[in-house]
Protein backbone atom coordinates (compact mmCIF):
# COMPACT_ATOMS: atom_id res chain seq x y z
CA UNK A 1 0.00 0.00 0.00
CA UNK A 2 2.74 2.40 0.45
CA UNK A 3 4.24 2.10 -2.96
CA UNK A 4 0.66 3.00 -4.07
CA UNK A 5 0.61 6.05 -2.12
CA UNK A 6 4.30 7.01 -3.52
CA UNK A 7 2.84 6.48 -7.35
CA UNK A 8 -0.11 8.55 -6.77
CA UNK A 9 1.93 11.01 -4.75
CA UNK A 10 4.28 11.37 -8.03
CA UNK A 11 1.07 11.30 -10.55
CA UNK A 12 -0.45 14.33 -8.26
CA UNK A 13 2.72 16.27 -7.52
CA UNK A 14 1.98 18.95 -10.29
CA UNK A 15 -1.36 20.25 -8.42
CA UNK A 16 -1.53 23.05 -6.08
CA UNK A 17 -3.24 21.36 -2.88
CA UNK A 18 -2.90 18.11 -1.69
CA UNK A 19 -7.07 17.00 -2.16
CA UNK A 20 -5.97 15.64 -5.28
CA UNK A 21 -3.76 13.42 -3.88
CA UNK A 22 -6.44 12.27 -1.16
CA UNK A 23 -8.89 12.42 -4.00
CA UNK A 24 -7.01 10.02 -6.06
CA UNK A 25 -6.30 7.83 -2.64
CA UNK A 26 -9.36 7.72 -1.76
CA UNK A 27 -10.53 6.20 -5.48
CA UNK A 28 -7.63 3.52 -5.79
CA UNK A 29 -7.10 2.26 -2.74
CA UNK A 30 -10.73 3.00 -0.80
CA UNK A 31 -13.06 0.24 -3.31
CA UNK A 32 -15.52 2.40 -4.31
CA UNK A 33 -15.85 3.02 -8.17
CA UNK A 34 -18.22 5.75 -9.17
CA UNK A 35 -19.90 5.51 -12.61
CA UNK A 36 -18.34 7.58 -15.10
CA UNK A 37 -20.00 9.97 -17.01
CA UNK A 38 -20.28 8.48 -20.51
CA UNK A 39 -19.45 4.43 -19.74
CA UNK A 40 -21.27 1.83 -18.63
């Protein structure tokens, strides 16, 4: 789990706060999987 967190701290390193890197957390490694706009 903590490599994970080190790859999505590197994929979210350009953005200016960190709730995109507890946003994208929170989707990987938390289960849930929202429906996309546009799939099925």
């Amino acid at each position: 789990m903590n490599t994970k967190i080190r790859l999505l701290n590197r994929i979210a390193f350009g953005f200016k706060s960190p709730d995109a890197l507890i946003a994208l957390a929170m989707l990987s490694l938390g289960g849930h999987k929202p429906v996309l706009p546009g799939r099925i």
